[in-house]
C-alpha atoms as a PDB file:
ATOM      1  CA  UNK A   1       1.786   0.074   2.712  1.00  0.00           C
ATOM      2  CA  UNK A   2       1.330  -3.243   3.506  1.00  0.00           C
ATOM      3  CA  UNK A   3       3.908  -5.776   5.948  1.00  0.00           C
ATOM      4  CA  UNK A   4       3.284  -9.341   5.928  1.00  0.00           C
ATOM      5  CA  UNK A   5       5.110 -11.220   8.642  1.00  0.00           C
ATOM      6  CA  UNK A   6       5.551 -15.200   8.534  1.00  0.00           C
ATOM      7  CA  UNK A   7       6.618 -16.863  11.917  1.00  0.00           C
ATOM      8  CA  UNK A   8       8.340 -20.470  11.917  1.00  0.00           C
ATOM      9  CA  UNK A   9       6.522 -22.594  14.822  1.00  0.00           C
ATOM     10  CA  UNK A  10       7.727 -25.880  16.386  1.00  0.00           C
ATOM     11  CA  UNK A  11       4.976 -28.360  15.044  1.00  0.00           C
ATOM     12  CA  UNK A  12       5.287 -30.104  18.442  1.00  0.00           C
ATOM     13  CA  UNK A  13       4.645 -27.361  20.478  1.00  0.00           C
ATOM     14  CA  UNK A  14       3.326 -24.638  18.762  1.00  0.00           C
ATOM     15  CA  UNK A  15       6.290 -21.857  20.167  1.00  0.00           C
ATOM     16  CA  UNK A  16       7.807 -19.400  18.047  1.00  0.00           C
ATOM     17  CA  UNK A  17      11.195 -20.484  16.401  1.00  0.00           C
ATOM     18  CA  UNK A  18      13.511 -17.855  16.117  1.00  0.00           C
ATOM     19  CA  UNK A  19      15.667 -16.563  13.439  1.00  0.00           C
ATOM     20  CA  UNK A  20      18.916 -18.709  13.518  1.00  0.00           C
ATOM     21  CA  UNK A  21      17.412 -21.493  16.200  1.00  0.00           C
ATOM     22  CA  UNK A  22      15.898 -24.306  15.781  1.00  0.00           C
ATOM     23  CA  UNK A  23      15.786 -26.453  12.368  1.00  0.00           C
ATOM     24  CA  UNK A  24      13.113 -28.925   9.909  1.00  0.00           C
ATOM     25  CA  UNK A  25      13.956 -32.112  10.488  1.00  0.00           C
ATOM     26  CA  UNK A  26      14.100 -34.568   7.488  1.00  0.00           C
ATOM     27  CA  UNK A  27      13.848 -38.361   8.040  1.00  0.00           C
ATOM     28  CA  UNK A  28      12.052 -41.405   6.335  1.00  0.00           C
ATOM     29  CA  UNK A  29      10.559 -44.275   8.028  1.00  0.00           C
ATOM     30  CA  UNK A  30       9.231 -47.083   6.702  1.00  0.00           C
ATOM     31  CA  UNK A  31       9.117 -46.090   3.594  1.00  0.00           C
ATOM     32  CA  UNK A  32       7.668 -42.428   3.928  1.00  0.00           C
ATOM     33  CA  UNK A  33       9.300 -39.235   4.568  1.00  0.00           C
ATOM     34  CA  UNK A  34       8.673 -36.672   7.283  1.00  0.00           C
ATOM     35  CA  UNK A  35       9.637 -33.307   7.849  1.00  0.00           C
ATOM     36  CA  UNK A  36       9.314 -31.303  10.847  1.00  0.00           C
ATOM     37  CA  UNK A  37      10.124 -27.792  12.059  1.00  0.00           C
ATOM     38  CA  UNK A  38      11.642 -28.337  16.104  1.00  0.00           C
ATOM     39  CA  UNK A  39      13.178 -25.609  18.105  1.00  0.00           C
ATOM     40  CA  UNK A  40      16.350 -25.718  19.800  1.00  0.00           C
ATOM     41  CA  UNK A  41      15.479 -27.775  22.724  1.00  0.00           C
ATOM     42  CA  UNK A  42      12.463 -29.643  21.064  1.00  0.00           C
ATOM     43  CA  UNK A  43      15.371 -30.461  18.416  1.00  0.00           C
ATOM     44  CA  UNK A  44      18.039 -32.146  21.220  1.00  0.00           C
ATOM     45  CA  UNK A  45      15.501 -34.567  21.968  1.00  0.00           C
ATOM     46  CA  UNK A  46      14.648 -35.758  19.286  1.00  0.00           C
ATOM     47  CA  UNK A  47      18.130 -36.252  18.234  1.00  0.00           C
ATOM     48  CA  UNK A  48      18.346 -37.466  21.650  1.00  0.00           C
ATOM     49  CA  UNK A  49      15.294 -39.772  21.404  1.00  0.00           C
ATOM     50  CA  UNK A  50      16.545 -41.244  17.623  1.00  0.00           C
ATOM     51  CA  UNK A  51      20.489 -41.634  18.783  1.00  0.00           C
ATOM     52  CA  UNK A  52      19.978 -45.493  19.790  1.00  0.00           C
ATOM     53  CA  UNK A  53      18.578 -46.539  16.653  1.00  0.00           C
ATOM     54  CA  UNK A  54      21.128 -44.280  14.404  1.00  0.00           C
ATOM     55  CA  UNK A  55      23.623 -45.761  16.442  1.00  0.00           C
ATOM     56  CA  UNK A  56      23.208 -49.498  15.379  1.00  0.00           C
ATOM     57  CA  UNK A  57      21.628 -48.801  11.782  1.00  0.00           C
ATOM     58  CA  UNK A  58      23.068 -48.848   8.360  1.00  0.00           C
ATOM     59  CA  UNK A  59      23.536 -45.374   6.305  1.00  0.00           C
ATOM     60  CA  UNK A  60      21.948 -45.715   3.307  1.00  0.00           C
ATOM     61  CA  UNK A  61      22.485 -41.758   1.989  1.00  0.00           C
ATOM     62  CA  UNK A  62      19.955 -39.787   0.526  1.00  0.00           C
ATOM     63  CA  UNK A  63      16.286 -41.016   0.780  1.00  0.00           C
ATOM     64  CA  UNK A  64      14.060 -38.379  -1.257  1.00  0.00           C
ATOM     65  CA  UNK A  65      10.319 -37.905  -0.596  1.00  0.00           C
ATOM     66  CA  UNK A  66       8.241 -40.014  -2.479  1.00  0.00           C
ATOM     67  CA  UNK A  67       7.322 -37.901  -5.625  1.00  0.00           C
ATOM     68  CA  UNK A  68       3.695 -35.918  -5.903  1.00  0.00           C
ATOM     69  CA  UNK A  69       4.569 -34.358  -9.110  1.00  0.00           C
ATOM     70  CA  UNK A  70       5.917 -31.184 -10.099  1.00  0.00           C
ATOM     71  CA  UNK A  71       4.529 -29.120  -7.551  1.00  0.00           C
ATOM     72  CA  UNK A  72       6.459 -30.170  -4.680  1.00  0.00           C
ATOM     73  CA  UNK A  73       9.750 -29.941  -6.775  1.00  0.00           C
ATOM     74  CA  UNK A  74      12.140 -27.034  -5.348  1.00  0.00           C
ATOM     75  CA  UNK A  75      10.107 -25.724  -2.835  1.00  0.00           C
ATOM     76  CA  UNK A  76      12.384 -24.312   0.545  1.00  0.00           C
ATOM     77  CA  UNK A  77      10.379 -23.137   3.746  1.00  0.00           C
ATOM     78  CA  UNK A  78      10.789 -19.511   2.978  1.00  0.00           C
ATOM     79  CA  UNK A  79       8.862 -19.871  -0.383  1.00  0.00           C
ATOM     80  CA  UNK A  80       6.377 -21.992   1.348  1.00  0.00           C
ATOM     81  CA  UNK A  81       6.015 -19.454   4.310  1.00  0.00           C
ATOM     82  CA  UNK A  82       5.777 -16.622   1.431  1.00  0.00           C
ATOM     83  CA  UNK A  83       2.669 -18.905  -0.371  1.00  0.00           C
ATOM     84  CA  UNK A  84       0.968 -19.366   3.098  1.00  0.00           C
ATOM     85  CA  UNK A  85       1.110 -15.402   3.655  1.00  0.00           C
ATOM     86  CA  UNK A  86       0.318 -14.820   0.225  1.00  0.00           C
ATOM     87  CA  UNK A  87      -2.725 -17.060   0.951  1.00  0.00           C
ATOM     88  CA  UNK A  88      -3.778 -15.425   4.337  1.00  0.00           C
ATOM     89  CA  UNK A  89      -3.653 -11.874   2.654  1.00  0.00           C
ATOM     90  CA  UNK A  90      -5.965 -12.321  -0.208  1.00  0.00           C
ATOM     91  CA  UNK A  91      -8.506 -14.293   1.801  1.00  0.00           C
ATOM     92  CA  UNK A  92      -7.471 -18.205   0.857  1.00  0.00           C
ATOM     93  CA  UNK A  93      -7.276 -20.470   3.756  1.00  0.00           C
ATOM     94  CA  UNK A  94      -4.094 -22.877   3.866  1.00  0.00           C
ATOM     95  CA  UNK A  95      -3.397 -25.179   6.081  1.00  0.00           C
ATOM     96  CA  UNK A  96      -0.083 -23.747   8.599  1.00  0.00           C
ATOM     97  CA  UNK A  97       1.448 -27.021   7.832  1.00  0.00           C
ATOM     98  CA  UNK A  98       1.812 -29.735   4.984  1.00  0.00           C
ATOM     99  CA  UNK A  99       0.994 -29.486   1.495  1.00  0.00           C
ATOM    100  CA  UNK A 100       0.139 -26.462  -0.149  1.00  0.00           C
ATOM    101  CA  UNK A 101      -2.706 -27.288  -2.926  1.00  0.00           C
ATOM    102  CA  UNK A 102      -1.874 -26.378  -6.653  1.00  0.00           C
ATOM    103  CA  UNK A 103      -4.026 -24.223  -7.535  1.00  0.00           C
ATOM    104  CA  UNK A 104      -2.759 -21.891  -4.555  1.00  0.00           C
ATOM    105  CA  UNK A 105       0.391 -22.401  -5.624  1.00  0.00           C
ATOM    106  CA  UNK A 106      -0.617 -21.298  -9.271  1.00  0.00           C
ATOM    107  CA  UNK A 107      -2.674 -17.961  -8.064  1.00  0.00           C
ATOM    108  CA  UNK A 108       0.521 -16.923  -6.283  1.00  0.00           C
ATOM    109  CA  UNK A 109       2.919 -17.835  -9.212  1.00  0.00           C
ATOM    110  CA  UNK A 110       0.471 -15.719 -11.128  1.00  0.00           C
ATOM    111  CA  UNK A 111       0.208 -12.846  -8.345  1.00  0.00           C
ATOM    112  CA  UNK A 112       4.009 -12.717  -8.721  1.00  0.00           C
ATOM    113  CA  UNK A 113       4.328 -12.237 -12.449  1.00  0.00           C
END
């Protein structure tokens, strides 16, 4: 039997986020969105940090991520955290954050069927 475990980090810090703390953190600026996965505290400040700026602008709604084609379409961090263990297992290195390439998405589509 095999057990593959996937941990959530803080991309600032590198500590482990834990089950029902932290968040990812959606935002665009100038023109390009971000995403980033803060704990807790990590998470205050940067709310903290961005509060004068969200206090004087304009809300525009909804700003989606500038399109890379199909691949990035309806991905949510657990299926991306699946992929990157997926990836780990069978020998294919992945980066532990950003864009996972196609093909490795593919191979594990395939490994699923």
């Amino acid at each position: 039997m095999k057990k593959t475990t996937v941990q959530l980090l803080d991309d600032l810090d590198g500590t482990v986020i834990e089950n029902g703390s932290g968040a990812t953190v959606s935002f665009a600026f100038e023109g390009d969105s971000y995403e980033i996965d803060l704990s807790t505290e990590n998470l205050a400040e940067f709310r903290a940090a961005i509060k004068p700026y969200t206090n004087v602008s304009r809300r525009v709604g909804y700003v989606p991520a500038k399109t890379r084609g199909a691949s990035s379409a309806g991905s949510d961090r657990a299926e991306l955290q699946a992929i990157r263990a997926w990836a780990a297992a069978n020998g294919t290195h992945v980066s532990d954050r950003g864009r996972i390439a196609g093909s490795v998405r593919e191979a594990y589509a395939k490994a699923q069927a």
